[in-house]
Protein backbone atom coordinates (compact mmCIF):
# COMPACT_ATOMS: atom_id res chain seq x y z
CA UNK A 1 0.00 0.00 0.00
CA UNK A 2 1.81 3.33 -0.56
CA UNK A 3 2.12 5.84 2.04
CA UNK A 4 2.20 8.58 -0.01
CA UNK A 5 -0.43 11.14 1.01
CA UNK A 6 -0.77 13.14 -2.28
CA UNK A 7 -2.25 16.99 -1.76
CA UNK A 8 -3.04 19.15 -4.30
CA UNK A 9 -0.31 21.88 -4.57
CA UNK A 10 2.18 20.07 -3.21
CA UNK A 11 5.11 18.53 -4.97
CA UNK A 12 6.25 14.62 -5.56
CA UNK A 13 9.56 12.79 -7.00
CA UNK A 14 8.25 9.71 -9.13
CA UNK A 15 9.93 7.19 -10.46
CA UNK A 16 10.06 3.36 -11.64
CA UNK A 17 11.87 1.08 -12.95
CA UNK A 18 12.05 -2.13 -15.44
CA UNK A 19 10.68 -5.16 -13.91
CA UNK A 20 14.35 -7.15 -13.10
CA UNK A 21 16.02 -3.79 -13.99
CA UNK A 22 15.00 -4.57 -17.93
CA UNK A 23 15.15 -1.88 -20.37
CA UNK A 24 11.58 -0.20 -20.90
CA UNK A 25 12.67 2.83 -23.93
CA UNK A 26 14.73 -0.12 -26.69
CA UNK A 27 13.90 2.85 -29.71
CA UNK A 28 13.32 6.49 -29.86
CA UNK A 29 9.37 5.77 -30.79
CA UNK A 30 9.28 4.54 -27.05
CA UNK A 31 10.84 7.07 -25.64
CA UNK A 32 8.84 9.43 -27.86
CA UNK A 33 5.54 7.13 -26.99
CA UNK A 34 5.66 7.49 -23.28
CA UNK A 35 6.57 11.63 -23.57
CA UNK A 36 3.32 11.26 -25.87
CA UNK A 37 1.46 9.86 -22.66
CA UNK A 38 2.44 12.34 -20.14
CA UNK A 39 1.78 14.99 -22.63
CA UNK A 40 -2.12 13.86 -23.81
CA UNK A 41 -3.20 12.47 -20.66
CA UNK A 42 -2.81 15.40 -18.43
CA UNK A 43 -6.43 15.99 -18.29
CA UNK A 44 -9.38 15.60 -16.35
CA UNK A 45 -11.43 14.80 -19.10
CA UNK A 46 -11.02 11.28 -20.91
CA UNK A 47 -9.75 10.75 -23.95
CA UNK A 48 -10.46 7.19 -25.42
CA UNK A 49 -7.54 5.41 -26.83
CA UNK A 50 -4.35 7.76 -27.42
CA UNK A 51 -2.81 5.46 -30.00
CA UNK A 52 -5.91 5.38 -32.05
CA UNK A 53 -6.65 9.24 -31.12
CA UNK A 54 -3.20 10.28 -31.89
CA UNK A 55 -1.59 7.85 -34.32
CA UNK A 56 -4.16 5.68 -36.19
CA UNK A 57 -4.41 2.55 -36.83
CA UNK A 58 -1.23 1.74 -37.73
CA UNK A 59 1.23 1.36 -34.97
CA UNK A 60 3.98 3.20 -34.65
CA UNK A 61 3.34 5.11 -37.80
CA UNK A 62 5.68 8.01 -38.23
CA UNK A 63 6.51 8.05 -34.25
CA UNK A 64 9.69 7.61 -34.51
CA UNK A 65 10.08 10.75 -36.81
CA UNK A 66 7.92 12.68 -34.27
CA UNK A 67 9.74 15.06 -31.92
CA UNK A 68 8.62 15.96 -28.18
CA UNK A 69 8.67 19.32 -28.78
CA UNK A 70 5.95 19.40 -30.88
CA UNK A 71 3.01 17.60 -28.96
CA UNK A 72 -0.34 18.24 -28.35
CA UNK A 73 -1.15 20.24 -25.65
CA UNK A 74 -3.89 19.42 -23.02
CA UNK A 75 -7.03 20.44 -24.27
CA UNK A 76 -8.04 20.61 -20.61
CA UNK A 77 -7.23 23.95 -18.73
CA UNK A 78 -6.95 22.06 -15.44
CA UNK A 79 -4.67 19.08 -16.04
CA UNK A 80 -4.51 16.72 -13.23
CA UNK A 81 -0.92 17.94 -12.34
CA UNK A 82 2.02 20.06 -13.70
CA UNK A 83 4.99 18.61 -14.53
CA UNK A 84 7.97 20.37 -13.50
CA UNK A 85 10.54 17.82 -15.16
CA UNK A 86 11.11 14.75 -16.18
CA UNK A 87 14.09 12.46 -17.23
CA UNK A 88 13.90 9.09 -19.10
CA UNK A 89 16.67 6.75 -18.97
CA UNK A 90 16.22 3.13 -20.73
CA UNK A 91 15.66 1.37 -17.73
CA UNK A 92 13.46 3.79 -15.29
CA UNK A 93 11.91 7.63 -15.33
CA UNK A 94 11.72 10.22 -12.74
CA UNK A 95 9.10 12.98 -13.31
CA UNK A 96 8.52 16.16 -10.73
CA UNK A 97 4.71 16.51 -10.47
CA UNK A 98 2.66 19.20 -8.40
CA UNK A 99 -0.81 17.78 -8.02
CA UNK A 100 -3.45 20.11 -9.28
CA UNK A 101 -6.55 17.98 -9.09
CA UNK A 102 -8.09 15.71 -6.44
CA UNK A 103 -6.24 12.48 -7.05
CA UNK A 104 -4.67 13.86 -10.39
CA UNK A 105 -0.98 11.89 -9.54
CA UNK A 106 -3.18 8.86 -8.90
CA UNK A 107 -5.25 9.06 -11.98
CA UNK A 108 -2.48 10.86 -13.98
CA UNK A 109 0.11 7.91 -13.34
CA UNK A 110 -2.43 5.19 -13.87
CA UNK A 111 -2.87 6.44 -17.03
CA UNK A 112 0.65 7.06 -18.63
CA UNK A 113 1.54 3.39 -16.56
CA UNK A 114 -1.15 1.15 -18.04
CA UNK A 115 -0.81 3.10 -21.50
CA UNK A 116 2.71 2.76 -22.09
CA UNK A 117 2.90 -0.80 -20.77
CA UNK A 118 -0.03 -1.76 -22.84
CA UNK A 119 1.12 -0.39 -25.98
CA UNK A 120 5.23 -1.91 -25.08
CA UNK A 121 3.90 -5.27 -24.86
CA UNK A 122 1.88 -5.27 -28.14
CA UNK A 123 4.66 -3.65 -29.88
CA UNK A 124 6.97 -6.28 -28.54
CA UNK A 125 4.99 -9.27 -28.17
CA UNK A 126 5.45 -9.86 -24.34
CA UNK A 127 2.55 -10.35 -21.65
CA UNK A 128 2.93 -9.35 -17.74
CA UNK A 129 3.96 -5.96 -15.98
CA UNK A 130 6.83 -3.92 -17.53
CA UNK A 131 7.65 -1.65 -14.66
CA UNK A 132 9.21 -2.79 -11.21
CA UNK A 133 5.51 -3.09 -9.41
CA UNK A 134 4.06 0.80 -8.11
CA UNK A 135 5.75 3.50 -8.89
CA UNK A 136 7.86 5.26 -5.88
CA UNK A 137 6.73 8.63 -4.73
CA UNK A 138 8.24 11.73 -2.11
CA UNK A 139 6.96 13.92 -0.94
CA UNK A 140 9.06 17.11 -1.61
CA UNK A 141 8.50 19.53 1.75
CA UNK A 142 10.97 22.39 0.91
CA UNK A 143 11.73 24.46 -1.39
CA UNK A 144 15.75 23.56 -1.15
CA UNK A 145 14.61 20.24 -1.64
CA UNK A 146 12.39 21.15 -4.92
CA UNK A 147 15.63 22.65 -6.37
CA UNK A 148 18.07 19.47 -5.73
CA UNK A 149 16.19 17.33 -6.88
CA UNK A 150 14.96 19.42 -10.20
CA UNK A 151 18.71 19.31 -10.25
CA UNK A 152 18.75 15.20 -9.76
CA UNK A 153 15.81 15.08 -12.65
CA UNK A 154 17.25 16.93 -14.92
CA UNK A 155 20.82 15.37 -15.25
CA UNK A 156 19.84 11.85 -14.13
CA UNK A 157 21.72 11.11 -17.21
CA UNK A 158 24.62 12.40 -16.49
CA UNK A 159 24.60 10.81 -12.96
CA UNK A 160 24.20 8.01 -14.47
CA UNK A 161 26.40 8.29 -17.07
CA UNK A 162 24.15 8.02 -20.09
CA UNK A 163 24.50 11.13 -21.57
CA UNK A 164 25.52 14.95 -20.37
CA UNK A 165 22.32 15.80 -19.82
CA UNK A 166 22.35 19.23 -22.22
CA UNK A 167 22.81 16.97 -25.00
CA UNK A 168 20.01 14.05 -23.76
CA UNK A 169 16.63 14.14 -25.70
CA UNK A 170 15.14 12.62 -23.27
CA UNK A 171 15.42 14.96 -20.01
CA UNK A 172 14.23 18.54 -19.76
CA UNK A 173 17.66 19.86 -19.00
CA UNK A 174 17.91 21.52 -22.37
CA UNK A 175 15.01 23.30 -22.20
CA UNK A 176 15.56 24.40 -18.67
CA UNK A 177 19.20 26.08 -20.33
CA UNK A 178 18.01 27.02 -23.55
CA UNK A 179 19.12 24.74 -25.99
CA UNK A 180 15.54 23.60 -26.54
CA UNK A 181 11.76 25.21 -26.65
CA UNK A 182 9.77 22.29 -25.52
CA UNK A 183 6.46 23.48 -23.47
CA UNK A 184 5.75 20.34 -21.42
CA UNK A 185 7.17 21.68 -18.36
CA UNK A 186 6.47 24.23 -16.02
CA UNK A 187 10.14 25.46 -15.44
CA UNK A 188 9.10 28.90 -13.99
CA UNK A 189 8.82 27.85 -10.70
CA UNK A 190 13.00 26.63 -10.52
CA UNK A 191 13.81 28.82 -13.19
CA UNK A 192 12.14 32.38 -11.59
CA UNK A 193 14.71 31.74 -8.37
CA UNK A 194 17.35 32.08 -10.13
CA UNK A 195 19.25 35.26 -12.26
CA UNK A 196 19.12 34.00 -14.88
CA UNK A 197 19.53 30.48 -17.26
CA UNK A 198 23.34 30.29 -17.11
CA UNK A 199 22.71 30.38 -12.79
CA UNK A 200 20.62 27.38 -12.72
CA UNK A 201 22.96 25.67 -15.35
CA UNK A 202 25.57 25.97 -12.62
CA UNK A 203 23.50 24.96 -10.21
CA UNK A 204 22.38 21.69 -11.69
CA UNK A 205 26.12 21.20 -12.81
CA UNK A 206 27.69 21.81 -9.01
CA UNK A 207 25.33 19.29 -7.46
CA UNK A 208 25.58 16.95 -10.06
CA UNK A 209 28.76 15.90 -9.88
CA UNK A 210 28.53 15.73 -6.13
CA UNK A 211 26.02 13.33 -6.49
CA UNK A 212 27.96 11.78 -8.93
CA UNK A 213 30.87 11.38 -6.29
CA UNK A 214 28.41 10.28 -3.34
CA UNK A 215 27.60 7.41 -6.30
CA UNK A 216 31.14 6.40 -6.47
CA UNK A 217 31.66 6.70 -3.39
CA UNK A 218 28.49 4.23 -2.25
CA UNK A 219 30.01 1.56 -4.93
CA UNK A 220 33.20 1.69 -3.00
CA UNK A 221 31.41 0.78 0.08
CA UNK A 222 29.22 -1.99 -1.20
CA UNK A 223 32.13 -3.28 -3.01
């Protein structure tokens, strides 16, 4: 049972991961599918079958070609939350949400969970859950805490040395610094405590590579 107490207004750290640690993005159309979820099912209001809505018939078709960037917005004024950030990496996601509705994280994360997994086990023949049972969820209760962690989001790439995160598709780093225009985060609230872009850019950088070495550093332990 999760202990989570979601609240609307309030901020959360999601994630999940691959059943068995198993890769869960294998192309860009599923990394470009699941941004497609979070983007079209941000809304109170239903919207039937997303692949058949958004994509017709045929799966997959031109998705792969299809950037992030240029998504649908909600049609709904009052999505169920507002995403702050997100970062996908090809075994797990982490997403900053602020609830907006009553139960929107709930209902939000039902929806972009049983929609990607239903439409990654047609597309690769499989049966079962994809992701590592319920997703995990904190609670963030500061406003120090809302920046690290935006920091954490953003660059999970880099932490885990993917990608530099400026230069990942699949985070919202870029478009927190700049390099990118995509409108499916709410970056005002990190972004207005801060001088300007080049600030938070430091920011992020500073604390990432101190995570990085607290990583390291944890191996060393284990190991």
């Amino acid at each position: 049972m999760r202990k989570t107490e979601f609240a609307i207004g309030e901020y959360y750290h999601i994630c999940n991961r691959g059943v068995d640690k198993r890769e869960v993005f294998l192309d860009e159309q599923d990394f470009v599918r699941f941004l497609t979820s979070v983007r079209e099912f941000n809304r109170i209001d239903p919207i039937g079958s997303l692949y058949q809505k958004s994509f017709g018939d045929k799966q997959g078709e031109d998705l792969g070609s299809k950037s992030p960037i240029g998504l649908l917005e909600p049609k709904s004024e009052q999505g169920l939350v507002e995403i702050v950030c997100y970062c996908l990496n090809p075994n797990h996601y982490h997403l900053i949400l602020r609830q907006k509705a009553e139960r929107g994280i709930e209902k939000f994360m039902h929806k972009v969970s049983m929609g990607y997994t239903n439409y990654f086990n047609k597309k690769y023949k499989r049966f079962g859950s994809l992701f590592q049972g319920p997703y995990k969820s904190i609670h963030i209760n500061s406003n120090e805490y809302l920046l690290y962690l935006s920091a954490y989001v953003n660059c999970n790439s880099e932490i885990h040395k993917i990608a530099e995160a400026e230069n990942y598709k699949w985070c919202s780093f870029p478009d927190y610094i700049g390099k990118r225009s995509g409108t499916l985060c709410n970056k005002e609230v990190i972004l207005g405590q801060f001088k300007n872009l080049e600030e938070y850019q430091e920011y992020a950088k500073i604390n990432v590579q101190e995570m990085r070495n607290k990583k390291e550093m944890e191996k060393l332990l284990l190991e």
